[in-house]
C-alpha atoms as a PDB file:
ATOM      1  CA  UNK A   1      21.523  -2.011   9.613  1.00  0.00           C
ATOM      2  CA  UNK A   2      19.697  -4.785   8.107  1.00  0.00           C
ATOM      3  CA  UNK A   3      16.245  -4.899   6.769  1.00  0.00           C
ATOM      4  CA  UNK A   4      14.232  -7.911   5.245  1.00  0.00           C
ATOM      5  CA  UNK A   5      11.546  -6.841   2.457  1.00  0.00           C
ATOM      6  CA  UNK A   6       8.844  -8.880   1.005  1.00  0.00           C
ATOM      7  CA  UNK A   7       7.129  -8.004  -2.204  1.00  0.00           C
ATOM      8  CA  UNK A   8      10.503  -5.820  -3.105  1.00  0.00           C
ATOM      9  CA  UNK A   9       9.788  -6.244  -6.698  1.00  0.00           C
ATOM     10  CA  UNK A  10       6.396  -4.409  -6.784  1.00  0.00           C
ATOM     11  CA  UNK A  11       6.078  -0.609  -7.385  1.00  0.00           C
ATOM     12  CA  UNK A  12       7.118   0.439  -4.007  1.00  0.00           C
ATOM     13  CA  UNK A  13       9.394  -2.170  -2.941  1.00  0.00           C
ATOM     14  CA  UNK A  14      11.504  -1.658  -5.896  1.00  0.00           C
ATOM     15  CA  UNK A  15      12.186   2.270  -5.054  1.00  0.00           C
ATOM     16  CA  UNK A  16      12.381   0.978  -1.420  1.00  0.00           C
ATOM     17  CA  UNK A  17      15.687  -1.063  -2.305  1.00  0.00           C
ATOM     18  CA  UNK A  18      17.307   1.953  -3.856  1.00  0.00           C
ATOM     19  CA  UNK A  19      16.479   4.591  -0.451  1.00  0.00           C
ATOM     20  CA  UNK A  20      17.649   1.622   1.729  1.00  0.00           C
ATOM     21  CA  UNK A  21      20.516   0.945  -0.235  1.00  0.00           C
ATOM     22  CA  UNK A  22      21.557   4.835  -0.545  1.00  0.00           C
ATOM     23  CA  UNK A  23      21.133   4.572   3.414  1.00  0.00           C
ATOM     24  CA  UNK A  24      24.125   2.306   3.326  1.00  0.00           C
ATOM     25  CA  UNK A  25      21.296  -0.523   4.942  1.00  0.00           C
ATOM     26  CA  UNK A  26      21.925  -4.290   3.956  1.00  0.00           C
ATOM     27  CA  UNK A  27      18.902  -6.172   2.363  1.00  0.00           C
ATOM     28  CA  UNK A  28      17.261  -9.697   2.383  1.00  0.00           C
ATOM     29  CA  UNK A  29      14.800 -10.336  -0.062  1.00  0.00           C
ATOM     30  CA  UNK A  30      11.971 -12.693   0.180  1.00  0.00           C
ATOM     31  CA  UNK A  31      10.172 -14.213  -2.891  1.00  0.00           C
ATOM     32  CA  UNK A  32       8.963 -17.411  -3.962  1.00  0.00           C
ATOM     33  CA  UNK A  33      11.918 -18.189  -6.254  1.00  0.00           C
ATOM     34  CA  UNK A  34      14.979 -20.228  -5.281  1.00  0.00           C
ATOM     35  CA  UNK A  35      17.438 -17.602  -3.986  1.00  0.00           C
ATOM     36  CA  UNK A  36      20.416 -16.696  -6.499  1.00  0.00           C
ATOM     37  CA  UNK A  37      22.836 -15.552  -3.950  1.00  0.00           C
ATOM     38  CA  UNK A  38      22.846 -14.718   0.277  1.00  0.00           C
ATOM     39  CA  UNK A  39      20.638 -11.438  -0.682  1.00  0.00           C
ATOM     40  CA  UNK A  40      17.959 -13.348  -1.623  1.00  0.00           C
ATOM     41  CA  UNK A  41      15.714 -15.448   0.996  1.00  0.00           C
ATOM     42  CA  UNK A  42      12.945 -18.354  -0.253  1.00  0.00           C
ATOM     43  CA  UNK A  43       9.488 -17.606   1.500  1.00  0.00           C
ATOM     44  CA  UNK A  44       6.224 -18.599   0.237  1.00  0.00           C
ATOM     45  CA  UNK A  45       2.356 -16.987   1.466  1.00  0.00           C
ATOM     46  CA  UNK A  46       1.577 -20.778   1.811  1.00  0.00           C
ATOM     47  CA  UNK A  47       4.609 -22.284   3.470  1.00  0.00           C
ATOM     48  CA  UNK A  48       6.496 -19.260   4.476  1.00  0.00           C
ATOM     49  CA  UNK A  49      10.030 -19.950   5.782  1.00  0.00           C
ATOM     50  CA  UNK A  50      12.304 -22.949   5.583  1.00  0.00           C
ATOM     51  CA  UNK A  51      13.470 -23.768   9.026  1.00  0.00           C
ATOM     52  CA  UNK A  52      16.878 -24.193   7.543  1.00  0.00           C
ATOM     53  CA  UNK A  53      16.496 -20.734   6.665  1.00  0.00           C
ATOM     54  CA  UNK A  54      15.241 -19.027   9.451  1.00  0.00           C
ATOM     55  CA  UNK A  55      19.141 -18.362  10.812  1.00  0.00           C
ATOM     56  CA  UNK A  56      19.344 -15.923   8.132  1.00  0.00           C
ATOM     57  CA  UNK A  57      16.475 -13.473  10.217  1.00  0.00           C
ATOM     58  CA  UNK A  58      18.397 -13.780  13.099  1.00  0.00           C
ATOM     59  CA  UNK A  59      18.971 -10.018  14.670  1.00  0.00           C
ATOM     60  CA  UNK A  60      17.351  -8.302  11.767  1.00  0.00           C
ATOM     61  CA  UNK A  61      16.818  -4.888  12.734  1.00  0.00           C
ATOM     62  CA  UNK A  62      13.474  -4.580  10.450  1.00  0.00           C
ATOM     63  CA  UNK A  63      11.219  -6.629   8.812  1.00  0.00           C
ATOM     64  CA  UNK A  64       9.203  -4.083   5.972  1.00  0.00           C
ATOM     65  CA  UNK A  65       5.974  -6.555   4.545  1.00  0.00           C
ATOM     66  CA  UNK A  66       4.981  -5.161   1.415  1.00  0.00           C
ATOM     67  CA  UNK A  67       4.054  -8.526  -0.007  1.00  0.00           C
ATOM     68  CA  UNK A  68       0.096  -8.997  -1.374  1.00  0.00           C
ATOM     69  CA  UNK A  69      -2.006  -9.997  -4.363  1.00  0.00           C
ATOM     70  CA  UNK A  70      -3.177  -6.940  -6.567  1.00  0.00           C
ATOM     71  CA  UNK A  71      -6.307  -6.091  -5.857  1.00  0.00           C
ATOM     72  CA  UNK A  72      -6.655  -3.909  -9.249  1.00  0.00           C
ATOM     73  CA  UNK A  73      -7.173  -5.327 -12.839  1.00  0.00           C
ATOM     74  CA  UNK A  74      -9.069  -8.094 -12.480  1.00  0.00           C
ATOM     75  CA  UNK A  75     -13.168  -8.586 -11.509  1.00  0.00           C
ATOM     76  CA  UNK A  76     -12.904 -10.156  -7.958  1.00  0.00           C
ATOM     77  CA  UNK A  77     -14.208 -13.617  -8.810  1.00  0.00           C
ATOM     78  CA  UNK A  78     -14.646 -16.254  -6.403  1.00  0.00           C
ATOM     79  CA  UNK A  79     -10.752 -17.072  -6.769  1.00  0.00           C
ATOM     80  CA  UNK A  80      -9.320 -13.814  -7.298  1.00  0.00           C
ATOM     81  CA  UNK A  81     -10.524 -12.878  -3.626  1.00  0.00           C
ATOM     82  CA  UNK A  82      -9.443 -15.972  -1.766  1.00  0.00           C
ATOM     83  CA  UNK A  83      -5.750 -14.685  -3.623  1.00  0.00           C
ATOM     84  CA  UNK A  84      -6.280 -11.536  -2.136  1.00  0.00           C
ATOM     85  CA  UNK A  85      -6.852 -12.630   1.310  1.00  0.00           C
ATOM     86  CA  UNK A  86      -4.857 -15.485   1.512  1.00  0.00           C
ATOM     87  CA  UNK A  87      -1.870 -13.470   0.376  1.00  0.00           C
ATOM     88  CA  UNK A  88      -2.201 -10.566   2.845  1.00  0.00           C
ATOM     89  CA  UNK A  89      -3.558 -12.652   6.205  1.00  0.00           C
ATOM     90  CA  UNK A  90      -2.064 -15.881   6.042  1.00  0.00           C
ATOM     91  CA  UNK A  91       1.012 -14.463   4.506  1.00  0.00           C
ATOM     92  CA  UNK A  92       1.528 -12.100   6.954  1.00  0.00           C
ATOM     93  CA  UNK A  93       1.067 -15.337   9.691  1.00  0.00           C
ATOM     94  CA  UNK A  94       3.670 -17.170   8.495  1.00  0.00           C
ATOM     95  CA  UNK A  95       5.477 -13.963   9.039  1.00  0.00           C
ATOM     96  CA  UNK A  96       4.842 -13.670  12.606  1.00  0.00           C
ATOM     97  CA  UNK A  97       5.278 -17.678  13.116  1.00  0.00           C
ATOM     98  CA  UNK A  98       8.646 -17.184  11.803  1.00  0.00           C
ATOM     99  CA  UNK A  99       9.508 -13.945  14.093  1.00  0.00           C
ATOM    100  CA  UNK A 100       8.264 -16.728  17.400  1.00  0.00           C
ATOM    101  CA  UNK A 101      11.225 -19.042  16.314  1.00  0.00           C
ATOM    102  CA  UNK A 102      14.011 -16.610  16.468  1.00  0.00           C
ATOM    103  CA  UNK A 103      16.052 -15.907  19.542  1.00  0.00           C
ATOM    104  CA  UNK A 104      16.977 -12.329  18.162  1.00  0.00           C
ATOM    105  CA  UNK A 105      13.739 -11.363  16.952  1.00  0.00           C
ATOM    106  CA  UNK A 106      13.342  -8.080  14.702  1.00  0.00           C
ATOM    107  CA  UNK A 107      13.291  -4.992  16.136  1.00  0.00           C
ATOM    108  CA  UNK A 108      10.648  -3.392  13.872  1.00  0.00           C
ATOM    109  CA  UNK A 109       7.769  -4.938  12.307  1.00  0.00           C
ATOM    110  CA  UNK A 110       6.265  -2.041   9.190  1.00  0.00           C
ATOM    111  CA  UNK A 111       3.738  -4.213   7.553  1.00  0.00           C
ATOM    112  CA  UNK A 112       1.655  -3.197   4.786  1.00  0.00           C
ATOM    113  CA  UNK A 113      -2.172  -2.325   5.066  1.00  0.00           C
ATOM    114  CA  UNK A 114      -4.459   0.339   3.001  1.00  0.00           C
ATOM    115  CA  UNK A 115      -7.274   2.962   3.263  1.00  0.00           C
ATOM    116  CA  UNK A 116      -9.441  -0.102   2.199  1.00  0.00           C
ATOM    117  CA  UNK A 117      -9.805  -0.690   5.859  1.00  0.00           C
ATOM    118  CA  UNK A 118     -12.212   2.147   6.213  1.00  0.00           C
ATOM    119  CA  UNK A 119     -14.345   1.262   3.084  1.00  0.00           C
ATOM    120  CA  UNK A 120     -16.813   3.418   1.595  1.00  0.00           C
ATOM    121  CA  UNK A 121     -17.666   6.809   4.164  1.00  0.00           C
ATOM    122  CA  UNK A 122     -18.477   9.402   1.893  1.00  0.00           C
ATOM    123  CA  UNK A 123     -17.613  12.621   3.164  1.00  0.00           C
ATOM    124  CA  UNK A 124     -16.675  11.861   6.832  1.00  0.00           C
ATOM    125  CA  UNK A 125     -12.457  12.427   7.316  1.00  0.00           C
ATOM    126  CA  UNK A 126     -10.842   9.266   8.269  1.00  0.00           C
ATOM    127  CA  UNK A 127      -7.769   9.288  10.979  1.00  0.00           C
ATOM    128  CA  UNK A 128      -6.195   6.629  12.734  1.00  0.00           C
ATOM    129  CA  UNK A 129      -8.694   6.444  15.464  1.00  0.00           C
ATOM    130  CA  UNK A 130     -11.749   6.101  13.093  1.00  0.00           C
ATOM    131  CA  UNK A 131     -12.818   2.044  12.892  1.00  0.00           C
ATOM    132  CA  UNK A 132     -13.051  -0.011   9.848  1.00  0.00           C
ATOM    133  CA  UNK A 133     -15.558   0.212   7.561  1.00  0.00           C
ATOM    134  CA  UNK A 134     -17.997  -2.845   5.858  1.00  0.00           C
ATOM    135  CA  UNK A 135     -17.071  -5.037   2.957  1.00  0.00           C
ATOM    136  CA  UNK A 136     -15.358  -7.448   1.764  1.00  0.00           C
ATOM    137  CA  UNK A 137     -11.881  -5.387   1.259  1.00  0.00           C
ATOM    138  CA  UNK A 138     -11.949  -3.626   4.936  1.00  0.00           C
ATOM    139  CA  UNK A 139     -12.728  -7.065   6.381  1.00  0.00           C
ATOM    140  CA  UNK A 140      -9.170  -8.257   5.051  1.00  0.00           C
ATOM    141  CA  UNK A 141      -7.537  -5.594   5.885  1.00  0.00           C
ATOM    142  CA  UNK A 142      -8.699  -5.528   9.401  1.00  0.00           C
ATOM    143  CA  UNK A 143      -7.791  -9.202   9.289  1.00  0.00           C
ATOM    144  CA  UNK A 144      -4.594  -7.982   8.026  1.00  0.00           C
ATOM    145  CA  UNK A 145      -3.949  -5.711  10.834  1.00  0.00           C
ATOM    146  CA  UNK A 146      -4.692  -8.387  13.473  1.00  0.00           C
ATOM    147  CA  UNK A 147      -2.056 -10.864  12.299  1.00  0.00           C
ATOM    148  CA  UNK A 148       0.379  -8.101  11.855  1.00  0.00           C
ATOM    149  CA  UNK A 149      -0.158  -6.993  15.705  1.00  0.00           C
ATOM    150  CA  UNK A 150       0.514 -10.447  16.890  1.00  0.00           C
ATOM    151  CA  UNK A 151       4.627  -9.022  16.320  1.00  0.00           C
ATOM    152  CA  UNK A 152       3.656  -6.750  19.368  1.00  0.00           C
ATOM    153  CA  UNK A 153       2.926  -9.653  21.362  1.00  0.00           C
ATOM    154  CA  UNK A 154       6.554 -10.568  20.676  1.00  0.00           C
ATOM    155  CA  UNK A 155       8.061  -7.123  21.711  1.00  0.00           C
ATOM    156  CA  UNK A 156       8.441  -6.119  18.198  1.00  0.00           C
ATOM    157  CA  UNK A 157       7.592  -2.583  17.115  1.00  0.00           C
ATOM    158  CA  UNK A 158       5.056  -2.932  14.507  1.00  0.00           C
ATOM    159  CA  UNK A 159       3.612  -0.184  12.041  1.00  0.00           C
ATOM    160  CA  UNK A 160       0.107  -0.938  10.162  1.00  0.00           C
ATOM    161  CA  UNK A 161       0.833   1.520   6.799  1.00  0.00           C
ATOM    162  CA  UNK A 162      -2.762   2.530   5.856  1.00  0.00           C
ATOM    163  CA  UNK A 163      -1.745   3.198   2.209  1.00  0.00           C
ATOM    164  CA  UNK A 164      -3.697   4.883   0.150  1.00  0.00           C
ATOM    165  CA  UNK A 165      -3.591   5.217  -3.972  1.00  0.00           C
ATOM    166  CA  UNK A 166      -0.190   5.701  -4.429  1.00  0.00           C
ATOM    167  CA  UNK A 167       1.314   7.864  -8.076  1.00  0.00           C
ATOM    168  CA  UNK A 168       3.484   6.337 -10.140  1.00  0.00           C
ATOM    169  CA  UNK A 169       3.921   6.419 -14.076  1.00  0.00           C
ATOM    170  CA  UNK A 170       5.222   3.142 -13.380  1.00  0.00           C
ATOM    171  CA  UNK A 171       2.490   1.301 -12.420  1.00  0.00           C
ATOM    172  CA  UNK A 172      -0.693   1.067  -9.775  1.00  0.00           C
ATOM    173  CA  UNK A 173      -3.585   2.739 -10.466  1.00  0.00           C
ATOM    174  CA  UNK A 174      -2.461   6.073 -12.548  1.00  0.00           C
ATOM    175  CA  UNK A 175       0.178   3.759 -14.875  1.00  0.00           C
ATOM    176  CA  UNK A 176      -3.275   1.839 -15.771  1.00  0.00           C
ATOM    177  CA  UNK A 177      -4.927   5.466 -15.973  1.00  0.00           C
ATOM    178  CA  UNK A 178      -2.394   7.180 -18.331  1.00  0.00           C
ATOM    179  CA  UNK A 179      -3.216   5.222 -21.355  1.00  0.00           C
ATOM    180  CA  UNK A 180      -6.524   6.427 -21.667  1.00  0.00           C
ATOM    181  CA  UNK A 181      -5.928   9.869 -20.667  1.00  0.00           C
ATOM    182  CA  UNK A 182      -3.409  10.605 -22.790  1.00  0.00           C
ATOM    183  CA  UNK A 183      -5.662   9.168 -25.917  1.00  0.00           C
ATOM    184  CA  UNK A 184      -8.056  11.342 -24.630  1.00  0.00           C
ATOM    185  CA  UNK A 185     -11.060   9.390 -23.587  1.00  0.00           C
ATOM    186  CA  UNK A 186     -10.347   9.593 -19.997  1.00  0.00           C
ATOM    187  CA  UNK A 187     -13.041  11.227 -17.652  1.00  0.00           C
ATOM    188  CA  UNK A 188     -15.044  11.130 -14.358  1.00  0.00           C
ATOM    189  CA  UNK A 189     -15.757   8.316 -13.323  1.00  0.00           C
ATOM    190  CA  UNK A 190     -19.244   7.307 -11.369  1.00  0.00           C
ATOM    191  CA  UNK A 191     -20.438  10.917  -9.926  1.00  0.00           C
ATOM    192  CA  UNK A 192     -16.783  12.359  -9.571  1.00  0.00           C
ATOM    193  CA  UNK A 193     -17.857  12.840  -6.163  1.00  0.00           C
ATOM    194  CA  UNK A 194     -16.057  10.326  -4.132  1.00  0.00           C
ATOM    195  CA  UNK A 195     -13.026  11.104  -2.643  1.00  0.00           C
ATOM    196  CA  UNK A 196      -9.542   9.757  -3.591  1.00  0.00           C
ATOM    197  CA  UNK A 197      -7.000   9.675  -1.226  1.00  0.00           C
ATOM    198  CA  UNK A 198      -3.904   9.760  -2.642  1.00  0.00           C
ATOM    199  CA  UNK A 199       0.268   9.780  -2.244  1.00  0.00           C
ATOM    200  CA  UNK A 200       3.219  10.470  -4.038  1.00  0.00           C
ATOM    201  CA  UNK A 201       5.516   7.575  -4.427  1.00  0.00           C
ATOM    202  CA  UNK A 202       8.395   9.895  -3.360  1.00  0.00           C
ATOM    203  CA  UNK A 203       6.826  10.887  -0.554  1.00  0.00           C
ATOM    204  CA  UNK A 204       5.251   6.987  -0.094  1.00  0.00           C
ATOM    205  CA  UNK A 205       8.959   5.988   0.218  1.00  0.00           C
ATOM    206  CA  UNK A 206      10.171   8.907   2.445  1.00  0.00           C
ATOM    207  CA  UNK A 207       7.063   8.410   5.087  1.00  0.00           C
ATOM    208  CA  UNK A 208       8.393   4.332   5.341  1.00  0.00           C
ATOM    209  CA  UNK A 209      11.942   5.323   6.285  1.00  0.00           C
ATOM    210  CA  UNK A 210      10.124   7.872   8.451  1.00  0.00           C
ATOM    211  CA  UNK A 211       8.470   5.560  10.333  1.00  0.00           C
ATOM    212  CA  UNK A 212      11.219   3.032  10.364  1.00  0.00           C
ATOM    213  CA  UNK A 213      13.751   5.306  11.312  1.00  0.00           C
ATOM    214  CA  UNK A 214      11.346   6.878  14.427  1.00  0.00           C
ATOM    215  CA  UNK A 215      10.758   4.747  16.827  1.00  0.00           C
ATOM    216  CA  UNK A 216       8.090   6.315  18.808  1.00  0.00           C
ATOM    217  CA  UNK A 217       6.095   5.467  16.114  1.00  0.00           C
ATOM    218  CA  UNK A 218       3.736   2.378  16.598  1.00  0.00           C
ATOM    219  CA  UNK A 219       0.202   1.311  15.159  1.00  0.00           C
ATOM    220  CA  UNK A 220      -1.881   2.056  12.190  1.00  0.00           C
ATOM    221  CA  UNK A 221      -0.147   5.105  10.602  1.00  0.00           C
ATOM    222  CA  UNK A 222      -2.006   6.592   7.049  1.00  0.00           C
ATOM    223  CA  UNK A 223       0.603   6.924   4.572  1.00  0.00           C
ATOM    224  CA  UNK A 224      -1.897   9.401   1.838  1.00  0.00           C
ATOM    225  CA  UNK A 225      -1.215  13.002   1.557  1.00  0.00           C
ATOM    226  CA  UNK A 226      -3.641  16.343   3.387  1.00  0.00           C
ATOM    227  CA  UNK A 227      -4.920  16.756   0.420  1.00  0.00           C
ATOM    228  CA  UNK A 228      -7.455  14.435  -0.866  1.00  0.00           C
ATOM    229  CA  UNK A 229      -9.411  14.710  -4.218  1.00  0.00           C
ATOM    230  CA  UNK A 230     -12.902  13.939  -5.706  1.00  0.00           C
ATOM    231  CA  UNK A 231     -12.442  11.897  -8.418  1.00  0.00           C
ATOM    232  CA  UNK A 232     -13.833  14.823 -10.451  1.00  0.00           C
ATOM    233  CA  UNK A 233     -10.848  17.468  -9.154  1.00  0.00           C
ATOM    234  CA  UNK A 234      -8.347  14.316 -10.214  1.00  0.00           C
ATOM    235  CA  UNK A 235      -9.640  13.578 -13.621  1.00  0.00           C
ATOM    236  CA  UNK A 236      -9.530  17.479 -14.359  1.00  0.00           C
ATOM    237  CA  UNK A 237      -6.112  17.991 -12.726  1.00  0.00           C
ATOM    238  CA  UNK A 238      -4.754  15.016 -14.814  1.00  0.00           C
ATOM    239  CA  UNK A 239      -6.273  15.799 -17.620  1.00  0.00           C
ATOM    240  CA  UNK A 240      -4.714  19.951 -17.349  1.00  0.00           C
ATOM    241  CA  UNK A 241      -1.036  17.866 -16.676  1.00  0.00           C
ATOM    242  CA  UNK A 242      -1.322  15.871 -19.601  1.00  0.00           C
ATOM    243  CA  UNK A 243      -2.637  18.414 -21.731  1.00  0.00           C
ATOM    244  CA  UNK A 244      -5.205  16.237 -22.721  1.00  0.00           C
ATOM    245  CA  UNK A 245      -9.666  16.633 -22.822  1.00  0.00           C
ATOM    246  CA  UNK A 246     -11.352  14.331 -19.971  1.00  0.00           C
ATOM    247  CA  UNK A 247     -14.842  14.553 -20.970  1.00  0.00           C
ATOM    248  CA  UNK A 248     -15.832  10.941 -21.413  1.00  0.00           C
ATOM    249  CA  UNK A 249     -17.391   9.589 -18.461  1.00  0.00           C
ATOM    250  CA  UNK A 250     -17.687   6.295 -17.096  1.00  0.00           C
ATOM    251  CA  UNK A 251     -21.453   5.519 -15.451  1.00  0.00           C
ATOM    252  CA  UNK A 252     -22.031   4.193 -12.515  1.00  0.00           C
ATOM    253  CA  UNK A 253     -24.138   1.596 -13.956  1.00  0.00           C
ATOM    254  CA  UNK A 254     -20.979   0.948 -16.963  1.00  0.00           C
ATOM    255  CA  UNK A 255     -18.381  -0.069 -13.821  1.00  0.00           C
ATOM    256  CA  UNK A 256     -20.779  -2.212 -11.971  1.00  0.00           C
ATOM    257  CA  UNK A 257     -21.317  -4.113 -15.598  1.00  0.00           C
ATOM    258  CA  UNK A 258     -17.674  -4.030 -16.385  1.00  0.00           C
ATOM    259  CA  UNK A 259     -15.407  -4.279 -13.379  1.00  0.00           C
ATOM    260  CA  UNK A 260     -18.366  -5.809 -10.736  1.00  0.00           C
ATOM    261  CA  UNK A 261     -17.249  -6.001  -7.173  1.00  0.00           C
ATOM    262  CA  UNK A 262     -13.910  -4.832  -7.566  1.00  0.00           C
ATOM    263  CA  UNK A 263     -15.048  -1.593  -9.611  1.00  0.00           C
ATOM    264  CA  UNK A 264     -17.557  -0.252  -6.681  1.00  0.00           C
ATOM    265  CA  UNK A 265     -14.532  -0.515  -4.183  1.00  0.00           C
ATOM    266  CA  UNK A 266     -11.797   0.761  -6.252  1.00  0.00           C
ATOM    267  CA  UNK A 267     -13.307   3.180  -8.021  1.00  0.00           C
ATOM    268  CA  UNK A 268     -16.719   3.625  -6.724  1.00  0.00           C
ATOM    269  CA  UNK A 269     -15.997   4.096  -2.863  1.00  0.00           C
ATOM    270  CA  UNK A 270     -15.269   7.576  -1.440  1.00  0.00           C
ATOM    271  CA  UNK A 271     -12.804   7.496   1.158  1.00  0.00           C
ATOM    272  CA  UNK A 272     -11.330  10.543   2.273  1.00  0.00           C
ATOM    273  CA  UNK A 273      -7.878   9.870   4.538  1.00  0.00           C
ATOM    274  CA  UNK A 274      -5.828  12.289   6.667  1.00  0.00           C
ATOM    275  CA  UNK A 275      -2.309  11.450   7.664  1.00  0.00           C
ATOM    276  CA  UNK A 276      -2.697  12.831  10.993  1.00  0.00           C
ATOM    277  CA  UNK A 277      -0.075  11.000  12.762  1.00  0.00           C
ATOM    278  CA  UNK A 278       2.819  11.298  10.032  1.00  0.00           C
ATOM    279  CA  UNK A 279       1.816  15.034  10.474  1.00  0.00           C
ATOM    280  CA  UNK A 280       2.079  14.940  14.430  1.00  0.00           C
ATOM    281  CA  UNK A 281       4.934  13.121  14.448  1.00  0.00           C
ATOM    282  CA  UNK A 282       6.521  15.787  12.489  1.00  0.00           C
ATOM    283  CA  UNK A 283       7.231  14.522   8.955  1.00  0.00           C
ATOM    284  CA  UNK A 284       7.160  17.520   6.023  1.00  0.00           C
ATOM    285  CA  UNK A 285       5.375  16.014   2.319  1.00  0.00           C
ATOM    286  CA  UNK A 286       7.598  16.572  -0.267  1.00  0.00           C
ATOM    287  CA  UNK A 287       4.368  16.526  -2.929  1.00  0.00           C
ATOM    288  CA  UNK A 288       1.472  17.542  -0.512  1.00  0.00           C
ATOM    289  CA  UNK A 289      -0.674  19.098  -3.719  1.00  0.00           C
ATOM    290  CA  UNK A 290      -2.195  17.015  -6.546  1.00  0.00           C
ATOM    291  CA  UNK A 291      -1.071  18.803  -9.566  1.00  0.00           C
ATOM    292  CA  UNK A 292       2.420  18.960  -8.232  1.00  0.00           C
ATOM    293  CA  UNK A 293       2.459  15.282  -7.597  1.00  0.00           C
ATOM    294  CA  UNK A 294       0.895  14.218 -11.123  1.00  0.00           C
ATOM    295  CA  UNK A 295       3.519  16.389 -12.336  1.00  0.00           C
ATOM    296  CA  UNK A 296       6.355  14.682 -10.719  1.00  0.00           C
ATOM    297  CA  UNK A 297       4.615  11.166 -11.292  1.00  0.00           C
ATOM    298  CA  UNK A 298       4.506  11.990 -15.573  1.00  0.00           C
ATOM    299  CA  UNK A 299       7.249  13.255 -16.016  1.00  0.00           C
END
């Protein structure tokens, strides 16, 4: 079996490589860079393939996008939001334009998307079926989604992962959240009352190969565990793993001022996800509780 991966060297992409590999699959990667060796596969958001290189997706039995700008870190300035689109909706074109080439086309598109798409809804559960929500971040990913079904129109099965925050010591949003915590100055943030839906990188991984590996599985699919949290029951439940006092808050008013745009949808927004089609189709979380996740994520 052979798989091509964009955006392998990012949090999940990286453990991707090693439960591919351990699969016995064969991978092409895709990055910017010139490649070093036949692994390795030159593709840019802008330009995407070279047609001199489009041989080498001949017969590929999946194509797993994972490729995007992050959307954390930064206030979302003028700039840093045409980056985030651009990289996600015309990256994921040149994607498809490359699949419309090929005389043995992929047989499985699993292209990224997130829980952004429903945007801020409170209390309200989210599944599949529920639409997108308003904003600047569920616009793109809706936008996202629509250039990643155009695969269908080729006869390729295509996945939409609806990821949501996924938890790593290595990086996304708890590696930037350790640091603090563990000085002890971490706390609730806004009123602690939005919901947080949230995934184990282990079980992040096993839910792709889930839905590579079964292929009655087609459309958006939420990739974020049954067990969502307020942001006050995560700050507490991190804050009991690390051993650590969480009882410096951060305002409302103090993230607008800080973090702008970006801060009301990242840390603001209450979205509260259910993975009800991982869970029809049968798949069993390895970390389905918080506290047992954070404790596998720290460790």
């Amino acid at each position: 079996m052979k798989a091509l991966i964009t955006g392998a060297s990012g949090l999940i992409g990286t453990e991707l490589q090693k439960a591919l590999r351990e699969k016995g699959w064969e991978l092409l990667l895709a990055s910017r860079s010139e490649p070093k060796d036949d692994r390795h596969i030159k593709w840019t958001v802008e330009d995407g393939f070279r047609d001199e290189d489009l041989e080498q997706l001949e017969g590929l039995d999946a194509v797993i996008h994972l490729a995007g700008e992050n959307v954390a870190g930064l206030r979302w300035t003028d700039e840093k939001k045409k980056a985030i689109r651009e990289s996600r909706v015309l990256g994921t074109r040149t994607l498809i334009d490359a699949f419309s080439k090929l005389k043995d086309r992929p047989k499985a598109f699993i292209a990224g998307s997130a829980i952004g798409f429903y945007g801020n809804r409170g209390d309200d559960e989210m599944t599949e079926a529920s639409p997108a929500g308003d904003g600047f971040f569920p616009e793109v990913c809706r936008d996202w989604e629509a250039e990643s079904r155009r695969a269908e129109d080729l006869g390729i099965r295509t996945v939409l992962m609806r990821t949501g925050i996924v938890l790593s010591k290595d990086g996304g949003a708890l590696g930037t959240m350790l640091l603090p915590f563990k000085m002890g100055v971490g706390g609730v943030v806004g009123s602690g009352k939005q919901w947080m839906s949230w995934i184990s990188l282990a079980d992040q991984i096993r839910a792709i190969l889930f839905v590579l590996e079964n292929e009655k599985m087609r459309g958006a699919v939420n990739l974020t565990s049954p067990n969502p949290a307020t942001n006050e029951q995560f700050t507490k439940t991190l804050g009991e793993v690390l051993y650590r006092p969480t009882f410096l808050p951060l305002p409302e008013f103090a993230v607008g001022m800080i973090f702008g745009e970006m801060g009301d949808a990242l840390l603001l927004d209450s979205t509260k996800v259910l993975p009800k089609r991982l869970e029809d189709a049968g798949f069993e979380f390895e970390y389905p509780e918080l506290r047992q996740s954070l404790e596998w994520a720290v460790k």
